[in-house]
PDB file of N, CA and C in Angstrom:
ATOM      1  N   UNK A   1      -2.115 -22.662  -3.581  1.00  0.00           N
ATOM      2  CA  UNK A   1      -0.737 -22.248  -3.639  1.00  0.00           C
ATOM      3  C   UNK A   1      -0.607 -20.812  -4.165  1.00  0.00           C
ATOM      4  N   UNK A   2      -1.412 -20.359  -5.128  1.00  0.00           N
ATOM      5  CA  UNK A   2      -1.288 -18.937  -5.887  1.00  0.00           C
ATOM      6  C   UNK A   2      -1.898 -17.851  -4.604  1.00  0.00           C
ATOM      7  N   UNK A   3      -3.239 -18.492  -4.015  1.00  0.00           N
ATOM      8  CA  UNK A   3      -3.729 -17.437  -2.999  1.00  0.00           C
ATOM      9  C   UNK A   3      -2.415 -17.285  -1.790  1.00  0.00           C
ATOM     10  N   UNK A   4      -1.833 -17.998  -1.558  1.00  0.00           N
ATOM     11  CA  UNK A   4      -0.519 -18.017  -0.748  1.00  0.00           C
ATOM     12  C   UNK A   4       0.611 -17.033  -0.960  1.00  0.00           C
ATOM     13  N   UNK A   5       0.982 -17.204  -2.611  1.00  0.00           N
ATOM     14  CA  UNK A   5       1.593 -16.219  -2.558  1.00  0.00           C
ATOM     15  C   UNK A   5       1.653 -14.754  -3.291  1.00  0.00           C
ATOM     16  N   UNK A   6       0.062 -14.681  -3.647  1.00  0.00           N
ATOM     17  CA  UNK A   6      -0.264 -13.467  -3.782  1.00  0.00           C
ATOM     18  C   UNK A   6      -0.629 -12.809  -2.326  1.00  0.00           C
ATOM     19  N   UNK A   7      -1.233 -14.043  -1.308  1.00  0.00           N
ATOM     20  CA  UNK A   7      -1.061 -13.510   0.222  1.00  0.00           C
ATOM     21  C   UNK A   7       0.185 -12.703   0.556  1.00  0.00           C
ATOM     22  N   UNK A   8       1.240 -13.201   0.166  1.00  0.00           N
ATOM     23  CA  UNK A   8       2.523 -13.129   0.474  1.00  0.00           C
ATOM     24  C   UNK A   8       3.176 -11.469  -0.016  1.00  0.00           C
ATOM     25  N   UNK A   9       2.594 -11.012  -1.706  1.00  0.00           N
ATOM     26  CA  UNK A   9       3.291  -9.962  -1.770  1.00  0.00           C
ATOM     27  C   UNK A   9       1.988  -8.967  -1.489  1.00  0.00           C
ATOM     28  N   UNK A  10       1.081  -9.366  -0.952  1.00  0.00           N
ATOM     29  CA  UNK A  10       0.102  -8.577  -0.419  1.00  0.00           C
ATOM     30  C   UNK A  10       1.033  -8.005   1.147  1.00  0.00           C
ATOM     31  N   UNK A  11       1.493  -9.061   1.827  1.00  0.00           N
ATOM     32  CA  UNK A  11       2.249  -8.697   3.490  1.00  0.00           C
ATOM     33  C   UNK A  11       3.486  -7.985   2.888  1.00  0.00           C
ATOM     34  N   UNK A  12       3.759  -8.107   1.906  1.00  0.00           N
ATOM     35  CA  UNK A  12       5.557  -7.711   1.688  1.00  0.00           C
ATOM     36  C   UNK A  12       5.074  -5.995   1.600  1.00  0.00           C
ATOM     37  N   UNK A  13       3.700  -5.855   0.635  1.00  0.00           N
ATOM     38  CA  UNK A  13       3.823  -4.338   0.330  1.00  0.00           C
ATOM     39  C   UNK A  13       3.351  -4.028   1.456  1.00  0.00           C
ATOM     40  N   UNK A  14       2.441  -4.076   2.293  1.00  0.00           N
ATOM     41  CA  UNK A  14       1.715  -3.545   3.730  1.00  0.00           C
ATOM     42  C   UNK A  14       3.065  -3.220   4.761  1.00  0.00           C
ATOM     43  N   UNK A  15       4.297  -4.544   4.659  1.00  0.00           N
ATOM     44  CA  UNK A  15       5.776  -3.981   5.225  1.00  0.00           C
ATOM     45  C   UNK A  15       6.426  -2.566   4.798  1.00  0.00           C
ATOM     46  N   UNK A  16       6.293  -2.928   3.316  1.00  0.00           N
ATOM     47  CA  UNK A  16       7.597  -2.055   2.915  1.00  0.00           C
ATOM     48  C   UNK A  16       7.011  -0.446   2.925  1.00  0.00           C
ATOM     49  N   UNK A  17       5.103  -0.357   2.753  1.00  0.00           N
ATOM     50  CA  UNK A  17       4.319   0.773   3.129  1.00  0.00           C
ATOM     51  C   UNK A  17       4.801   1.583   4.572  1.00  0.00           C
ATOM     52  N   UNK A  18       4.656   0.345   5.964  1.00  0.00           N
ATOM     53  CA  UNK A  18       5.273   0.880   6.996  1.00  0.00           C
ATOM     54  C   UNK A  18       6.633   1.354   7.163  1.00  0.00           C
ATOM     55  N   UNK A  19       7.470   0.483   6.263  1.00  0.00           N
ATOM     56  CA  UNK A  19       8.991   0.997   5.952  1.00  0.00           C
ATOM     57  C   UNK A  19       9.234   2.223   5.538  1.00  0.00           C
ATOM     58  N   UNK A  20       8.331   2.923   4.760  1.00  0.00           N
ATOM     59  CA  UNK A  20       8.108   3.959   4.092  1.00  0.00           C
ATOM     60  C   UNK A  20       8.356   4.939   4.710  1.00  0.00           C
ATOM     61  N   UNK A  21       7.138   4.855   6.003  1.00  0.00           N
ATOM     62  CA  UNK A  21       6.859   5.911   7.179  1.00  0.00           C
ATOM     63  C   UNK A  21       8.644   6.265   7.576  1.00  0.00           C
ATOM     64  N   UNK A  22       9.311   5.568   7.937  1.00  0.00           N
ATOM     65  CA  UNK A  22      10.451   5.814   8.118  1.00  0.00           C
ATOM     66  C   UNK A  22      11.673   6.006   7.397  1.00  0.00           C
ATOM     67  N   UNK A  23      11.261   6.424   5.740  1.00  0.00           N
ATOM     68  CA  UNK A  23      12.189   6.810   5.141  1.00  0.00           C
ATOM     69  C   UNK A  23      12.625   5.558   4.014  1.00  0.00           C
ATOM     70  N   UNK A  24      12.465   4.915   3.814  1.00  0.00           N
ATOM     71  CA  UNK A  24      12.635   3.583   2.932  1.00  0.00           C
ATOM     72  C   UNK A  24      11.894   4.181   1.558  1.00  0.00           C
ATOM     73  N   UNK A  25      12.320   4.175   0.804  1.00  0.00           N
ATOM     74  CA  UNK A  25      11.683   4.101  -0.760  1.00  0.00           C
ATOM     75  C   UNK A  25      13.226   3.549  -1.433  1.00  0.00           C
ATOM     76  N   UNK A  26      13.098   2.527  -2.536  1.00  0.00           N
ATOM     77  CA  UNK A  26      13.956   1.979  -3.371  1.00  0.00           C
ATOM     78  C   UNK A  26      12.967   1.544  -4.682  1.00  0.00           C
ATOM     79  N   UNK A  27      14.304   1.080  -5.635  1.00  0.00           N
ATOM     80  CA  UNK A  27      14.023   0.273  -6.424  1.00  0.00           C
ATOM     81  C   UNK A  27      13.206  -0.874  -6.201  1.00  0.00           C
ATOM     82  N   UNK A  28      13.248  -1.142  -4.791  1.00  0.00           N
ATOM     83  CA  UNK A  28      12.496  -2.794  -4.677  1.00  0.00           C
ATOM     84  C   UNK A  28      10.878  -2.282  -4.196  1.00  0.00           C
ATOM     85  N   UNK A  29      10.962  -1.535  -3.656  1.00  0.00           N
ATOM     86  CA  UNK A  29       9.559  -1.269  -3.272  1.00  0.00           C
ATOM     87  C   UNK A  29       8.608  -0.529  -5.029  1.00  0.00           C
ATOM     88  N   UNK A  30       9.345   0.013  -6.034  1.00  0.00           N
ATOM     89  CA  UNK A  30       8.592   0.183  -7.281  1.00  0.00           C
ATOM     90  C   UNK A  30       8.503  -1.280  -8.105  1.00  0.00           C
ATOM     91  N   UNK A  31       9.500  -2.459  -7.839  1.00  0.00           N
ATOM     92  CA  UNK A  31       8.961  -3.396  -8.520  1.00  0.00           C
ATOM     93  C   UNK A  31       8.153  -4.725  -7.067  1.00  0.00           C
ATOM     94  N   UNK A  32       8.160  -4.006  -6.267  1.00  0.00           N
ATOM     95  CA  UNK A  32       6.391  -4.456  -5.717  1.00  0.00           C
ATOM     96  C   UNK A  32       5.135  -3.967  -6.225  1.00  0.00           C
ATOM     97  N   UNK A  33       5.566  -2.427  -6.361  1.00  0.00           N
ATOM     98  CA  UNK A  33       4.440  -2.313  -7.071  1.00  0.00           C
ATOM     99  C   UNK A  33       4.098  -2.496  -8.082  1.00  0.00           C
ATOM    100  N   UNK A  34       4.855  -2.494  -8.555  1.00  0.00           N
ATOM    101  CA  UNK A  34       4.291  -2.989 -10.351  1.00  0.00           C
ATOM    102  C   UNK A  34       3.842  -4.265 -10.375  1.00  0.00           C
ATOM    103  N   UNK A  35       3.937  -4.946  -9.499  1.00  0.00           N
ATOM    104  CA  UNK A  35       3.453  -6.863  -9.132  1.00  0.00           C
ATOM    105  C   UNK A  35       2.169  -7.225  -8.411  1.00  0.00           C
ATOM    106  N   UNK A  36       1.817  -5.359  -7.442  1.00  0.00           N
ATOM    107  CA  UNK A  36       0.323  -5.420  -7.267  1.00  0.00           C
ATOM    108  C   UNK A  36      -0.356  -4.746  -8.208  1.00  0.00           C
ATOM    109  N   UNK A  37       0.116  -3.916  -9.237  1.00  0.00           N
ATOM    110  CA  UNK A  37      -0.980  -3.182 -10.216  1.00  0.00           C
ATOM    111  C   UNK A  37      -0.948  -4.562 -11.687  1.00  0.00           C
ATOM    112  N   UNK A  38      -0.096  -5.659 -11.197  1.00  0.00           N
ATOM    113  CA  UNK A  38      -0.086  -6.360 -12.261  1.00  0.00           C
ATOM    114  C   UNK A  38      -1.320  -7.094 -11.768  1.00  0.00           C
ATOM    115  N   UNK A  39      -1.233  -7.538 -10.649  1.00  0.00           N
ATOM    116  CA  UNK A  39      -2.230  -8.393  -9.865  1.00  0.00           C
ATOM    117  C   UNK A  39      -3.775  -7.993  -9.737  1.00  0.00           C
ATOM    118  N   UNK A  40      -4.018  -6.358  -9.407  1.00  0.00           N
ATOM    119  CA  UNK A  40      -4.820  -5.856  -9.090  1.00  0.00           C
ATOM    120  C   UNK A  40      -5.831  -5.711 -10.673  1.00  0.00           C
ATOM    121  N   UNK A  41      -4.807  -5.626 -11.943  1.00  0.00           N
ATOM    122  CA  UNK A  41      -5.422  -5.794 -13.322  1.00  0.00           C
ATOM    123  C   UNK A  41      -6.147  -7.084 -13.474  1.00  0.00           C
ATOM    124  N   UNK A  42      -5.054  -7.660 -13.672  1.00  0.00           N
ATOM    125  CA  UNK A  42      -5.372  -9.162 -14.002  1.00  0.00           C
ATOM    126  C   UNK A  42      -6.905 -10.063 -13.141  1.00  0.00           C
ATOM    127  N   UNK A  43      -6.974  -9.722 -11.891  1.00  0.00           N
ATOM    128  CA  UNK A  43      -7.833 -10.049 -11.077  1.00  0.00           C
ATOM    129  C   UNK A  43      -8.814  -9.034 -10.579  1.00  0.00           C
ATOM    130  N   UNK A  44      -9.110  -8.020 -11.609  1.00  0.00           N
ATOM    131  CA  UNK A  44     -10.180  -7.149 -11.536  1.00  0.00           C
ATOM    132  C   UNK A  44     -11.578  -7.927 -11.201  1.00  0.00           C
ATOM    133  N   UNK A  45     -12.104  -7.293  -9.792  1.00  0.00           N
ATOM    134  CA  UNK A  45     -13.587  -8.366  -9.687  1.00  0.00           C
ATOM    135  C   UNK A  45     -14.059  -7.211  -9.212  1.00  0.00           C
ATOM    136  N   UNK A  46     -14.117  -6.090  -8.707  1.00  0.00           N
ATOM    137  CA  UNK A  46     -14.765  -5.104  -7.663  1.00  0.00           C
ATOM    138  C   UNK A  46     -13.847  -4.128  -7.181  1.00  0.00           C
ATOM    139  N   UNK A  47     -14.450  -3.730  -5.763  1.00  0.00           N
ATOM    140  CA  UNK A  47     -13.437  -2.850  -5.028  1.00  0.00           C
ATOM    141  C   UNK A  47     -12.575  -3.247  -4.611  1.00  0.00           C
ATOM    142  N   UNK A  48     -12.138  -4.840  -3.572  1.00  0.00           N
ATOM    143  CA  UNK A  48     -11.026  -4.438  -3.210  1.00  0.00           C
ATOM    144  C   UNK A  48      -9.940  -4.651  -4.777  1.00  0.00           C
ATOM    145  N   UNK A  49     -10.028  -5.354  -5.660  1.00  0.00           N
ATOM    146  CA  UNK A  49      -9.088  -5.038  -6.771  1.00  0.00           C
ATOM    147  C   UNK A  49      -9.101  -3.258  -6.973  1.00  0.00           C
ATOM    148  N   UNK A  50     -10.074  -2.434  -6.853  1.00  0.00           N
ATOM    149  CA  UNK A  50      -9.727  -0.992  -7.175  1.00  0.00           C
ATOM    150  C   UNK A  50      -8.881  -0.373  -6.163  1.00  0.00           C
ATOM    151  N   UNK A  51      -9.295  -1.024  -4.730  1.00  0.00           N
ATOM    152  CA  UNK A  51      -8.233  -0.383  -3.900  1.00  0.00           C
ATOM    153  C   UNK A  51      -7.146  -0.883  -4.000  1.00  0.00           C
ATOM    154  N   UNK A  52      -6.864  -2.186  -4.525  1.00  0.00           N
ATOM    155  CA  UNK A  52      -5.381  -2.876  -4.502  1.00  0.00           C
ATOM    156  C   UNK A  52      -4.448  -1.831  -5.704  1.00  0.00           C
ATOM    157  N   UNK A  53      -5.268  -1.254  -6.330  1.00  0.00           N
ATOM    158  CA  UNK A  53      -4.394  -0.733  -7.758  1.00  0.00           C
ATOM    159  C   UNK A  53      -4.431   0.821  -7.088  1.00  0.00           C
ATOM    160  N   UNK A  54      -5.142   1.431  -6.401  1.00  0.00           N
ATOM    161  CA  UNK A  54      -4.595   2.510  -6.072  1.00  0.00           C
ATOM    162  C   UNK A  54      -3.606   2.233  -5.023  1.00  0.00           C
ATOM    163  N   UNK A  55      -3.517   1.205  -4.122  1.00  0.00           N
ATOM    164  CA  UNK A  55      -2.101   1.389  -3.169  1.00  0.00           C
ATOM    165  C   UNK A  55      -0.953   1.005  -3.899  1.00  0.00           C
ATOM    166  N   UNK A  56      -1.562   0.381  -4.908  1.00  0.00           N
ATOM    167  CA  UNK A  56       0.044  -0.083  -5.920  1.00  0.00           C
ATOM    168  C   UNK A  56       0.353   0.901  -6.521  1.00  0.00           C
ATOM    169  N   UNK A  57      -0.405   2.037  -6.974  1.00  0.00           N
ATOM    170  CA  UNK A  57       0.253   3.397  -7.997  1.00  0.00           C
ATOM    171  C   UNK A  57       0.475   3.736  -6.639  1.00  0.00           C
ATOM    172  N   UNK A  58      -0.093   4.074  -5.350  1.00  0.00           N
ATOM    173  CA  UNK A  58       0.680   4.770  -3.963  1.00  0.00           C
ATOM    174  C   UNK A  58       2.285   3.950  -4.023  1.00  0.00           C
ATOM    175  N   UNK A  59       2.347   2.909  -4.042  1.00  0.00           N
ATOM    176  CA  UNK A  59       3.587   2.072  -3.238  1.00  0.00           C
ATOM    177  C   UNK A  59       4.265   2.681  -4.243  1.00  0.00           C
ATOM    178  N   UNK A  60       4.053   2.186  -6.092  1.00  0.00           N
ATOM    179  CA  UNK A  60       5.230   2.851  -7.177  1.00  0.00           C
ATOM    180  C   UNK A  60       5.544   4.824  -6.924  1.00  0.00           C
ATOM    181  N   UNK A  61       4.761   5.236  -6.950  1.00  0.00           N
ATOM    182  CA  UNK A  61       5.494   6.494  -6.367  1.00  0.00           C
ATOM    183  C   UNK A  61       5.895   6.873  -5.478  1.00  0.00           C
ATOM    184  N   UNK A  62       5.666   6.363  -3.953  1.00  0.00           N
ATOM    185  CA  UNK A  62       7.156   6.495  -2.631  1.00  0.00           C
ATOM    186  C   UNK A  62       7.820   6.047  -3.093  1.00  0.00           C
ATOM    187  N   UNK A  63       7.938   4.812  -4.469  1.00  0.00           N
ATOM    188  CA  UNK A  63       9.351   4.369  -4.722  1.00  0.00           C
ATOM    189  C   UNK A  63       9.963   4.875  -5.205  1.00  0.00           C
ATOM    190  N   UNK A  64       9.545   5.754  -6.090  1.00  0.00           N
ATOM    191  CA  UNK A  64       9.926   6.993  -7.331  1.00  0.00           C
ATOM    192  C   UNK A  64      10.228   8.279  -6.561  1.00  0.00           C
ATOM    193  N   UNK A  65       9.854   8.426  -5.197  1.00  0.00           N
ATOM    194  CA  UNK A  65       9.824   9.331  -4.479  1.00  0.00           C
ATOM    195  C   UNK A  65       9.175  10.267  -4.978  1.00  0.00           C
ATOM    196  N   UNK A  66       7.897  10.176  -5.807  1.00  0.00           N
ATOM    197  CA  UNK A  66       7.163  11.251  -6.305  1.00  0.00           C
ATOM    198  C   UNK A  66       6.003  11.932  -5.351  1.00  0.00           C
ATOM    199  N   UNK A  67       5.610  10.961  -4.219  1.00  0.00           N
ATOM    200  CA  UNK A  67       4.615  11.544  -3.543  1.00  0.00           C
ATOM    201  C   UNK A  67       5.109  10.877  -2.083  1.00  0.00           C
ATOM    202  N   UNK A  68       4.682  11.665  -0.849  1.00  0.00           N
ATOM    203  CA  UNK A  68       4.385  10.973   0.106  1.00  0.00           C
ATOM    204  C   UNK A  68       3.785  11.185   0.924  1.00  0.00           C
ATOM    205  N   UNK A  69       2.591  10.391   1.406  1.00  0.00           N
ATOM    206  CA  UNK A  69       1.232  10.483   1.774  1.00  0.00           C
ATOM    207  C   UNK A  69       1.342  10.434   3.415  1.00  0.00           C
ATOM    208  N   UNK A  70       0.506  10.843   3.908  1.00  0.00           N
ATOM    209  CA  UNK A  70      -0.047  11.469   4.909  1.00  0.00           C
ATOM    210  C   UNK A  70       0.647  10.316   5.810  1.00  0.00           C
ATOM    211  N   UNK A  71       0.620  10.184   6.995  1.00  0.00           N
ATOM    212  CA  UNK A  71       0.635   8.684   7.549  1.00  0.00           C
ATOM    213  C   UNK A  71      -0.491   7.345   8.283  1.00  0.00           C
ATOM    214  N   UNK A  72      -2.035   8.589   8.310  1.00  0.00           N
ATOM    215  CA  UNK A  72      -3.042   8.030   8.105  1.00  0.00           C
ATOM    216  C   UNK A  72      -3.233   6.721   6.979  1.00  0.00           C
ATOM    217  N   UNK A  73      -2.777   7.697   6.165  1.00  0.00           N
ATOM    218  CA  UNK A  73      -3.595   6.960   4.676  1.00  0.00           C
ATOM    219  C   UNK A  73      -2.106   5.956   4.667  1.00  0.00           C
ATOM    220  N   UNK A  74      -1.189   6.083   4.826  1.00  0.00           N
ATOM    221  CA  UNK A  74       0.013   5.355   4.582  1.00  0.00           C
ATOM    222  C   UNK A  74      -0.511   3.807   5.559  1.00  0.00           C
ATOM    223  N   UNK A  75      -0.769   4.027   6.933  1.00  0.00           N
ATOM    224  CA  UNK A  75      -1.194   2.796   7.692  1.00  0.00           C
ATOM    225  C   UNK A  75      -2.152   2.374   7.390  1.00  0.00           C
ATOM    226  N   UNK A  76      -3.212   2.783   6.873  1.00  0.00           N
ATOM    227  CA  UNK A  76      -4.500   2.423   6.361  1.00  0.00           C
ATOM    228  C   UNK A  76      -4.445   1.507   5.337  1.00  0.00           C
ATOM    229  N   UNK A  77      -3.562   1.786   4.436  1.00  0.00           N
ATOM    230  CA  UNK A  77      -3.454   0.910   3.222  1.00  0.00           C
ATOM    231  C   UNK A  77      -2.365  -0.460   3.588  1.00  0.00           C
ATOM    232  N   UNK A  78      -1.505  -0.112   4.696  1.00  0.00           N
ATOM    233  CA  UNK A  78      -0.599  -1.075   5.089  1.00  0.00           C
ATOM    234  C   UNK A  78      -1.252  -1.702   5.730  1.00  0.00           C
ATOM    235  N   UNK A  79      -2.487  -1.794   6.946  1.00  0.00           N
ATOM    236  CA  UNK A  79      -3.032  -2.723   7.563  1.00  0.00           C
ATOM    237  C   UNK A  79      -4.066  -3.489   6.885  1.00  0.00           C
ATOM    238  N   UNK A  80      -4.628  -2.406   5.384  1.00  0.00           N
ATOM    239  CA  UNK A  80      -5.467  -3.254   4.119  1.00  0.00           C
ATOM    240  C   UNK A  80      -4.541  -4.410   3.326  1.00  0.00           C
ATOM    241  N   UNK A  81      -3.482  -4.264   3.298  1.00  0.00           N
ATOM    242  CA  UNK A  81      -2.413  -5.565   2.661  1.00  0.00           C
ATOM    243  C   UNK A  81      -1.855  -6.313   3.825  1.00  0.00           C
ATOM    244  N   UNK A  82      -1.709  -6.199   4.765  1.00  0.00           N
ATOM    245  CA  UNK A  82      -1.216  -7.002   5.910  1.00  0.00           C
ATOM    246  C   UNK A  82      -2.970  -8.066   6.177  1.00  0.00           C
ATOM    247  N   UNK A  83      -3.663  -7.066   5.993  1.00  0.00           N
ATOM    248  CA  UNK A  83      -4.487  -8.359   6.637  1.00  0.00           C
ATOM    249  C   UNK A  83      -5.539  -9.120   5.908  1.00  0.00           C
ATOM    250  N   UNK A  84      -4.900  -8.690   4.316  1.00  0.00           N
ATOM    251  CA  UNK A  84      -5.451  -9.526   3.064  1.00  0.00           C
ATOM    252  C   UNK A  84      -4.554 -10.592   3.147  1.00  0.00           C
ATOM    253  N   UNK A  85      -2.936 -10.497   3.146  1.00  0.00           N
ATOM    254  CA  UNK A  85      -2.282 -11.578   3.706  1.00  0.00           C
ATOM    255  C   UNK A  85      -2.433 -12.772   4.351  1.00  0.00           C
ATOM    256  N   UNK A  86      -2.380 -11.838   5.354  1.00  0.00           N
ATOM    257  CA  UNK A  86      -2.929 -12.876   6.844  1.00  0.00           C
ATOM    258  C   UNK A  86      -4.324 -13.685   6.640  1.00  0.00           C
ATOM    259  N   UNK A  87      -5.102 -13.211   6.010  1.00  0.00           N
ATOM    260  CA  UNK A  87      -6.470 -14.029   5.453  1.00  0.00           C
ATOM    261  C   UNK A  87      -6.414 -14.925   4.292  1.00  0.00           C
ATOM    262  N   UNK A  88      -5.288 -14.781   3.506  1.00  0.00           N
ATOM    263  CA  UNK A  88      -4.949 -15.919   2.416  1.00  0.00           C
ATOM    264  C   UNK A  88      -4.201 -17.099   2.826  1.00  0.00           C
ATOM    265  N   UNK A  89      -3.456 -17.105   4.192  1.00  0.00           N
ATOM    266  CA  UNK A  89      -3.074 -18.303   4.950  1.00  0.00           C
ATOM    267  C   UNK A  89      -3.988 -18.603   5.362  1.00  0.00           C
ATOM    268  N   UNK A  90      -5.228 -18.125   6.352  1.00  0.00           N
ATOM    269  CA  UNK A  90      -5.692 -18.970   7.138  1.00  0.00           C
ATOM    270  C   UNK A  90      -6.782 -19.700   6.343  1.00  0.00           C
ATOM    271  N   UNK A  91      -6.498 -20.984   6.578  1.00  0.00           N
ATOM    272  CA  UNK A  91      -7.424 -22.044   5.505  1.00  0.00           C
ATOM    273  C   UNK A  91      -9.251 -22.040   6.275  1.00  0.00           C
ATOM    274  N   UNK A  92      -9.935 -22.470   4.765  1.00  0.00           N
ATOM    275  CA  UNK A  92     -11.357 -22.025   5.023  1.00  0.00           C
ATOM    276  C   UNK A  92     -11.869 -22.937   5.474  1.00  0.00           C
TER     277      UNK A  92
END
């Protein structure tokens, strides 16, 4: 049930990343991120936890509108949470 819906705000940020591309930054997209750098702490095992905490300081600053990244690196990190998602539904 927990891999489900950490699946879950894994797909929400990989969305709201592509949302981005088109101008979207809010309040809701900085408290996603703060829910993957909470996640990405707490469940420190390796790399992908290191990459999960750098797209979460990426996601909190488009929300802050402090930075905004290339659109390479913007889809790159959105198809890295979309298809950590998609791999926490499909049962083993």
């Amino acid at each position: 049930m927990i891999i489900q819906l950490f699946g879950l705000l894994d797909m929400l940020a990989g969305v709201l990343l592509i949302f981005s591309r088109f101008g979207y930054s809010d309040n809701f997209m900085v408290g996603v991120g703060i829910l993957m750098l909470i996640k990405s702490l707490v469940l420190f095992c390796g790399v992908v936890s290191f990459v999960d905490f750098i797209g979460a300081v990426m996601i909190i600053a488009i929300g802050m509108d402090y930075y905004v990244p290339t659109a390479v690196i913007t889809l790159a990190f959105a198809l890295w949470f979309l298809q950590k998602g998609f791999f926490s539904f499909v049962p083993s």
